[in-house]
Protein backbone atom coordinates (compact mmCIF):
# COMPACT_ATOMS: atom_id res chain seq x y z
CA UNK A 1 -30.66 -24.17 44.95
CA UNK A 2 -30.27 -20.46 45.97
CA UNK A 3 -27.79 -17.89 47.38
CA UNK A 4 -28.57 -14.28 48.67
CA UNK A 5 -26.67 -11.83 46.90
CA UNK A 6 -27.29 -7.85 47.20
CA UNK A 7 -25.73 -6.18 44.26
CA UNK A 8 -24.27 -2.98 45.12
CA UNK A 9 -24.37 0.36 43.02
CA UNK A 10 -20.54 -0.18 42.30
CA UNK A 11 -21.37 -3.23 40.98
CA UNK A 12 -24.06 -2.05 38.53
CA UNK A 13 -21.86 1.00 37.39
CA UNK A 14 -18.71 -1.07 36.64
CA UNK A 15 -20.95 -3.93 34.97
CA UNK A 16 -22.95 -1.48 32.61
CA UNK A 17 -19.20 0.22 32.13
CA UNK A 18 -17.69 -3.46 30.92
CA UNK A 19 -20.96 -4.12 28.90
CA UNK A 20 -21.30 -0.26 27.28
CA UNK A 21 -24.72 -0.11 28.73
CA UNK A 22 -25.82 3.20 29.21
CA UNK A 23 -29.32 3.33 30.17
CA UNK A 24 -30.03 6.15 32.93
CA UNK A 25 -32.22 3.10 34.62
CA UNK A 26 -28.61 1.42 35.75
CA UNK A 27 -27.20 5.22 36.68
CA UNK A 28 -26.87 5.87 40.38
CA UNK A 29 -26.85 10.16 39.67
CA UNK A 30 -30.05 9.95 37.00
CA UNK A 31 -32.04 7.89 39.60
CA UNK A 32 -31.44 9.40 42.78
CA UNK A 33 -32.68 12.31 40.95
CA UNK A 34 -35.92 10.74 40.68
CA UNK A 35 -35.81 9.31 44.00
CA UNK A 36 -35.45 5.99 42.67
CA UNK A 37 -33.17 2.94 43.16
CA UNK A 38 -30.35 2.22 40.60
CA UNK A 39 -31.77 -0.72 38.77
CA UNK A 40 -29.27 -4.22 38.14
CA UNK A 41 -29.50 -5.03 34.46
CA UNK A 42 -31.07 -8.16 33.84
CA UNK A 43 -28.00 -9.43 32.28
CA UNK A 44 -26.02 -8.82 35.57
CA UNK A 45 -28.75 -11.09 37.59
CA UNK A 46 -28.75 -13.72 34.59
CA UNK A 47 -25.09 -14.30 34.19
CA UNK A 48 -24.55 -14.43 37.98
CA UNK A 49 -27.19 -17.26 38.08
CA UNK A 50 -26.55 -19.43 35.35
CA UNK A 51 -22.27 -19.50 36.62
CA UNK A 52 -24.17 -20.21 39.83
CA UNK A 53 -25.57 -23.22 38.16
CA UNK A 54 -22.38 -24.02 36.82
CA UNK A 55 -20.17 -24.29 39.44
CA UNK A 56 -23.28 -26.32 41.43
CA UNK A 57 -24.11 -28.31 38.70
CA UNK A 58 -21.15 -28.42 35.91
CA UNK A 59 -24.10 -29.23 33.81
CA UNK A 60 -23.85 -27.13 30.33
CA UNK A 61 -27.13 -26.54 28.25
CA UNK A 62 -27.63 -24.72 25.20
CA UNK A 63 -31.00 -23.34 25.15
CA UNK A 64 -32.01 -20.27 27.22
CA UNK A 65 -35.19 -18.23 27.34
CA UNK A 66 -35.62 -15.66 29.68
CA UNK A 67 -38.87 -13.73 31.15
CA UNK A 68 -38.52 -10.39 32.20
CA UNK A 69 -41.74 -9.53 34.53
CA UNK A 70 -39.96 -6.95 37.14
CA UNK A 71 -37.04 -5.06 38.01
CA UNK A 72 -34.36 -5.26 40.85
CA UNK A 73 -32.83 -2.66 42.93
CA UNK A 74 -28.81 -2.13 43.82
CA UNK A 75 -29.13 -3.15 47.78
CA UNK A 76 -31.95 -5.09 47.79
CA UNK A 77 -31.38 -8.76 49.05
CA UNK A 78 -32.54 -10.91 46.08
CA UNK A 79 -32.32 -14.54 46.03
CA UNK A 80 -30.87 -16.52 42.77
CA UNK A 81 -31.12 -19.67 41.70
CA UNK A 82 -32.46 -22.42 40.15
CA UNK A 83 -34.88 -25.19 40.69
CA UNK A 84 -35.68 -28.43 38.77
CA UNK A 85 -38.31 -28.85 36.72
CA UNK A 86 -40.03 -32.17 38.25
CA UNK A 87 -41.55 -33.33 34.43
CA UNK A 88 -38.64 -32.65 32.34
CA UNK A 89 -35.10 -33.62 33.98
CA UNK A 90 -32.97 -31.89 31.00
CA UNK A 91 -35.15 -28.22 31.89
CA UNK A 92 -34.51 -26.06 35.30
CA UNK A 93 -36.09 -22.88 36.22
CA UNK A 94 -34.21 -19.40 36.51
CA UNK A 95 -35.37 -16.95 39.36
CA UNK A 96 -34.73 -13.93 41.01
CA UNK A 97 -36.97 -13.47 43.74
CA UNK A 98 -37.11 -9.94 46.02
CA UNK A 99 -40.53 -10.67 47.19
CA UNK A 100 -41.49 -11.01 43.16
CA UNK A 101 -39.74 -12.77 40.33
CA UNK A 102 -37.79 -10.94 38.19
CA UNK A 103 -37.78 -13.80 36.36
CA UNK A 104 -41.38 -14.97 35.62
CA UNK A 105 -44.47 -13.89 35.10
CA UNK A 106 -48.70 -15.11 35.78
CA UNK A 107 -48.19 -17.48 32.92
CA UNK A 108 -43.99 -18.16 32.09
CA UNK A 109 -41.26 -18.78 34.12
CA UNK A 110 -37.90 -18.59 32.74
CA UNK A 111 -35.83 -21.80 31.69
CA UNK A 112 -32.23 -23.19 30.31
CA UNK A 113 -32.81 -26.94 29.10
CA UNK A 114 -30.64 -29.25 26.64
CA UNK A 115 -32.35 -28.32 23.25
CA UNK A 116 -31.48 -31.09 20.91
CA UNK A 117 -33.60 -29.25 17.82
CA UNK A 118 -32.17 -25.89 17.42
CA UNK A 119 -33.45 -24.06 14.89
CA UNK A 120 -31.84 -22.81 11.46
CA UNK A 121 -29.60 -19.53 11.66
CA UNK A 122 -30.49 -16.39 9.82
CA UNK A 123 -27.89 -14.23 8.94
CA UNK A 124 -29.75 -12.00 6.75
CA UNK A 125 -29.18 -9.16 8.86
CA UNK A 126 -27.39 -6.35 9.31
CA UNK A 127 -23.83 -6.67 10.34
CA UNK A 128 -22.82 -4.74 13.48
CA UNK A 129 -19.35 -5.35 15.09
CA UNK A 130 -18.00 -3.91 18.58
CA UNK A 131 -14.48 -4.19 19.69
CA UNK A 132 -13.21 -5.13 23.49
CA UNK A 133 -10.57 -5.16 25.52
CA UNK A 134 -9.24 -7.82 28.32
CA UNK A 135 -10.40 -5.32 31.28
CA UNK A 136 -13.50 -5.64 30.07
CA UNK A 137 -13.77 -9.44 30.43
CA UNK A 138 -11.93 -9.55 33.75
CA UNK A 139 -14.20 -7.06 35.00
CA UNK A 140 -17.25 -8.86 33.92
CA UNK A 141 -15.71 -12.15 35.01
CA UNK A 142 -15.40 -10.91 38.41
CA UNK A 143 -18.28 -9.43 38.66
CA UNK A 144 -20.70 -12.76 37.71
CA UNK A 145 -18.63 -14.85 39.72
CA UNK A 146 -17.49 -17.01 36.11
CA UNK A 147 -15.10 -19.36 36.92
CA UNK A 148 -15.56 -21.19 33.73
CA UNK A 149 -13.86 -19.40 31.10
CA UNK A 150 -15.78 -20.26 27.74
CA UNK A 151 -18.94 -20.21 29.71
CA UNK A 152 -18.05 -16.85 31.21
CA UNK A 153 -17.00 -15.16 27.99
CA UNK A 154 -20.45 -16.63 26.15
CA UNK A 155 -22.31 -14.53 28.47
CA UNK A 156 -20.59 -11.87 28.04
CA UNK A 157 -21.16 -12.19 24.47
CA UNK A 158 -24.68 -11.97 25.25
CA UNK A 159 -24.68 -8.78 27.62
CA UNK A 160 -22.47 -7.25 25.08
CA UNK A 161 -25.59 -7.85 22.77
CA UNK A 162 -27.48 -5.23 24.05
CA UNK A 163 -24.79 -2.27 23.18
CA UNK A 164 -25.17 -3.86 19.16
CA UNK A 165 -29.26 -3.47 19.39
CA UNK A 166 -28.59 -0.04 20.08
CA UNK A 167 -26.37 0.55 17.86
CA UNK A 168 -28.44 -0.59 15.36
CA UNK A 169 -31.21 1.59 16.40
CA UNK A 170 -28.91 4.95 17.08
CA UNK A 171 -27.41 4.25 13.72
CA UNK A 172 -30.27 2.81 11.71
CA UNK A 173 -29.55 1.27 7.80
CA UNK A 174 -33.74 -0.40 7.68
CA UNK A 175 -37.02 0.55 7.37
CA UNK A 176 -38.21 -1.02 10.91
CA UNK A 177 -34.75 0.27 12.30
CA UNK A 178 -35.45 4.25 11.34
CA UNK A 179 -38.44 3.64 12.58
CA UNK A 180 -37.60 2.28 16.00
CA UNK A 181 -35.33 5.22 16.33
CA UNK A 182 -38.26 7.47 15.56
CA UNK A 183 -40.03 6.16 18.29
CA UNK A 184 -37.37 6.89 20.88
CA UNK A 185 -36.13 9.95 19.85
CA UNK A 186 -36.87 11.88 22.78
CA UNK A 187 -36.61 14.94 20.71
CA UNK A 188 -39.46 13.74 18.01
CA UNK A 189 -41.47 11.86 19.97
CA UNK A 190 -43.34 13.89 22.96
CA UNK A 191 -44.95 10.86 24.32
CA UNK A 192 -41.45 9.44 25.73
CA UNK A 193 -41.01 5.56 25.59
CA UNK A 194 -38.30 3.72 25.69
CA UNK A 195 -37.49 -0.50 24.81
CA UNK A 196 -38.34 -3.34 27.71
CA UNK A 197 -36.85 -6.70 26.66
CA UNK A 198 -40.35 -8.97 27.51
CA UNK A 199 -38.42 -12.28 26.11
CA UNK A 200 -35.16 -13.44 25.52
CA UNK A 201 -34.16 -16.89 23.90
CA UNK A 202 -30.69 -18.32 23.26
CA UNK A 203 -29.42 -21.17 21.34
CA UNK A 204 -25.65 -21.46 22.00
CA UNK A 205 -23.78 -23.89 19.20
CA UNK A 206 -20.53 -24.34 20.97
CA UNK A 207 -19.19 -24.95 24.39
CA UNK A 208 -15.65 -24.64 23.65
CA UNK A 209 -15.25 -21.35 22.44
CA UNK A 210 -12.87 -18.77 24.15
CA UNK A 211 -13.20 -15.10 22.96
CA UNK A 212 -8.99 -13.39 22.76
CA UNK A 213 -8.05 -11.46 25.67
CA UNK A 214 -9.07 -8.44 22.90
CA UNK A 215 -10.87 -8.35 19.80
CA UNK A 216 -13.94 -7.51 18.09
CA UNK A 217 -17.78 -9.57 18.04
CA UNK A 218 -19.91 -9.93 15.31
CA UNK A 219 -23.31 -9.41 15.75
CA UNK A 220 -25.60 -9.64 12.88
CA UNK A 221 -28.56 -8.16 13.58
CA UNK A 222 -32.28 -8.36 11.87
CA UNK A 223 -35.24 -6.02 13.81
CA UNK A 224 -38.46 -6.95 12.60
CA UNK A 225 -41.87 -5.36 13.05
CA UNK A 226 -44.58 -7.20 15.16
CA UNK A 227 -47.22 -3.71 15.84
CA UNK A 228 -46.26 -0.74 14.64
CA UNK A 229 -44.85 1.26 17.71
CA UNK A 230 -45.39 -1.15 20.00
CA UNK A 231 -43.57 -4.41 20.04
CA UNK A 232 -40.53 -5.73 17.77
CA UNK A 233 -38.61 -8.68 17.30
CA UNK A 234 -35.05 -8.77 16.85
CA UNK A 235 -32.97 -11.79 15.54
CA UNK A 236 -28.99 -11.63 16.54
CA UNK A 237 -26.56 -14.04 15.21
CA UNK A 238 -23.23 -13.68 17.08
CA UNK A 239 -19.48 -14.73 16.21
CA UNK A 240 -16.37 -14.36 16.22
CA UNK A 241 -13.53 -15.28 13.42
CA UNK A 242 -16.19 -16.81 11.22
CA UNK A 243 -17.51 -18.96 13.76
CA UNK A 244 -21.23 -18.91 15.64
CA UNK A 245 -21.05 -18.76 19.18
CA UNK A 246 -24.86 -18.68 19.27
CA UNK A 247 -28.13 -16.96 18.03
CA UNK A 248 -30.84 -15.45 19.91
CA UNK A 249 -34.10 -13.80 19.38
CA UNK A 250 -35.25 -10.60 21.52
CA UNK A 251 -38.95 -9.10 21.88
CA UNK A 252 -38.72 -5.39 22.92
CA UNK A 253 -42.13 -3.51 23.96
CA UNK A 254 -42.15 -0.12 23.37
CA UNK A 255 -42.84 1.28 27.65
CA UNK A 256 -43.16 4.72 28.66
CA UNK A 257 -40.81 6.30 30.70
CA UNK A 258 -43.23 7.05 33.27
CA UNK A 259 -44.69 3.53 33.65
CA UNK A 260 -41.05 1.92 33.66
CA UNK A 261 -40.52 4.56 36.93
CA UNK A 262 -43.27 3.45 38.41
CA UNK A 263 -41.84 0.02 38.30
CA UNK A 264 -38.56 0.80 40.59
CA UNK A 265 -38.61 1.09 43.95
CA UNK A 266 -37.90 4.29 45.85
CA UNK A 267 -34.57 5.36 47.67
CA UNK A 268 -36.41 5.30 51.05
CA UNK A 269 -38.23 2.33 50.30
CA UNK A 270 -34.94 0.17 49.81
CA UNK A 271 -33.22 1.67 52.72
CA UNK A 272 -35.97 0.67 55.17
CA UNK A 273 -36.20 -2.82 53.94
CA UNK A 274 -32.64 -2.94 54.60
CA UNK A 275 -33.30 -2.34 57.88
CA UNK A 276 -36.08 -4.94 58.65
């Protein structure tokens, strides 16, 4: 099943504001400088998709992994959804098609399923904690369409993620996290990069958990060096009063600026398609 949705720049601005996502990519001012569309986070597309499931399906599953192969535009038309996976009845696939899937690539498409073999957590990272407030859920609510209240405040547990791996790497206690910092100092480092999630899997323990109207996360956070420069790992435990909400592990690729550009559409190239 599908729906059309076209995510406006609003949209983007007050979802990276409820999230504490600041990357330029997702700011309307720093990319119409470049002449480029504001891009939706990933998180944005993911969380409106998997509510979308919800409230089709009511189904809950507890193991996520996510492709990133492309970006999407505020004002495109994109189509989300979902479709069964005709071999395995407990798997369905996760797209987010504007003439490419944002959600695949050649070889992987992205999938939730009902994981009965979760592995072990690892806690033996770093803890990092970030507060909230209500407004921040309510916006985020209302901006993924969550209806379901513990399902709506696990995902924002995991866009909230995102604002803990950089903190870890603006604020850096490791070896491999000075180091990632290193790398994307735009100061230090002349040939500018900066981190591409390629993969993304979840295992969520609970399906009754409500976060307080306000409070703080706890993410616990362990980066880990696949090639020097290139390509990292990062394992996140996150919870709340003691208890795991789920754990997740992340592989970043070092991309430079200029290649991430050339990825997202320009201003003029959006507007006409809006007009076809």
């Amino acid at each position: 099943m599908e729906q059309q949705v076209v995510f406006s720049e609003s949209m983007v601005v007050n979802f990276c504001q409820a999230t504490a996502d600041d990357n330029p990519i997702h700011d309307p001012s720093y990319m119409y400088a470049q002449n480029k569309g504001v891009v939706v986070p990933g998180m944005l597309l993911f969380s409106t998709i998997i509510n979308f499931l919800h409230q089709q399906t009511s189904e809950l599953y507890n193991y996520y992994r996510l492709i990133f192969g492309n970006v999407i535009c505020a004002n495109e038309k994109v189509d989300l959804g979902f479709a069964p996976n005709r071999e395995h009845p407990n798997i369905k696939y996760l797209f987010a098609i504007n003439g490419h899937d944002s959600f695949s690539t050649k070889h992987e498409r992205s999938i939730v399923s009902k994981c009965g073999n979760a592995p072990s957590i690892d806690a033996n990272g770093v803890d990092r904690k970030l507060s909230y407030q209500s407004s921040q859920l309510e916006t985020f609510r209302r901006l993924t369409n969550g209806v379901n209240r513990s399902l709506s405040d696990f995902l924002f547990t995991i866009a909230y993620a995102s604002a803990a791996l950089f903190k870890s790497i603006r604020e850096p206690l490791t070896e491999v996290e000075e180091e990632i910092n290193r790398l994307l100092d735009k100061t230090i480092n002349p040939v500018q990069v900066s981190p591409f999630y390629q993969t993304l899997e979840i295992y969520r323990t609970h399906f009754d958990s409500e976060l307080g109207n306000e409070g703080v996360i706890d993410y616990n956070v362990r980066f880990e060096r696949e090639k020097q420069n290139k390509v990292y790992v990062a394992h996140v435990v996150c919870s709340q009063n003691s208890k795991v909400l789920y754990h997740s592990t992340y592989k970043l690729v070092a991309i430079p600026d200029k290649l991430i550009m050339r990825m997202v559409k320009g201003v003029d190239q959006i507007i006409a398609e809006l007009r076809i």
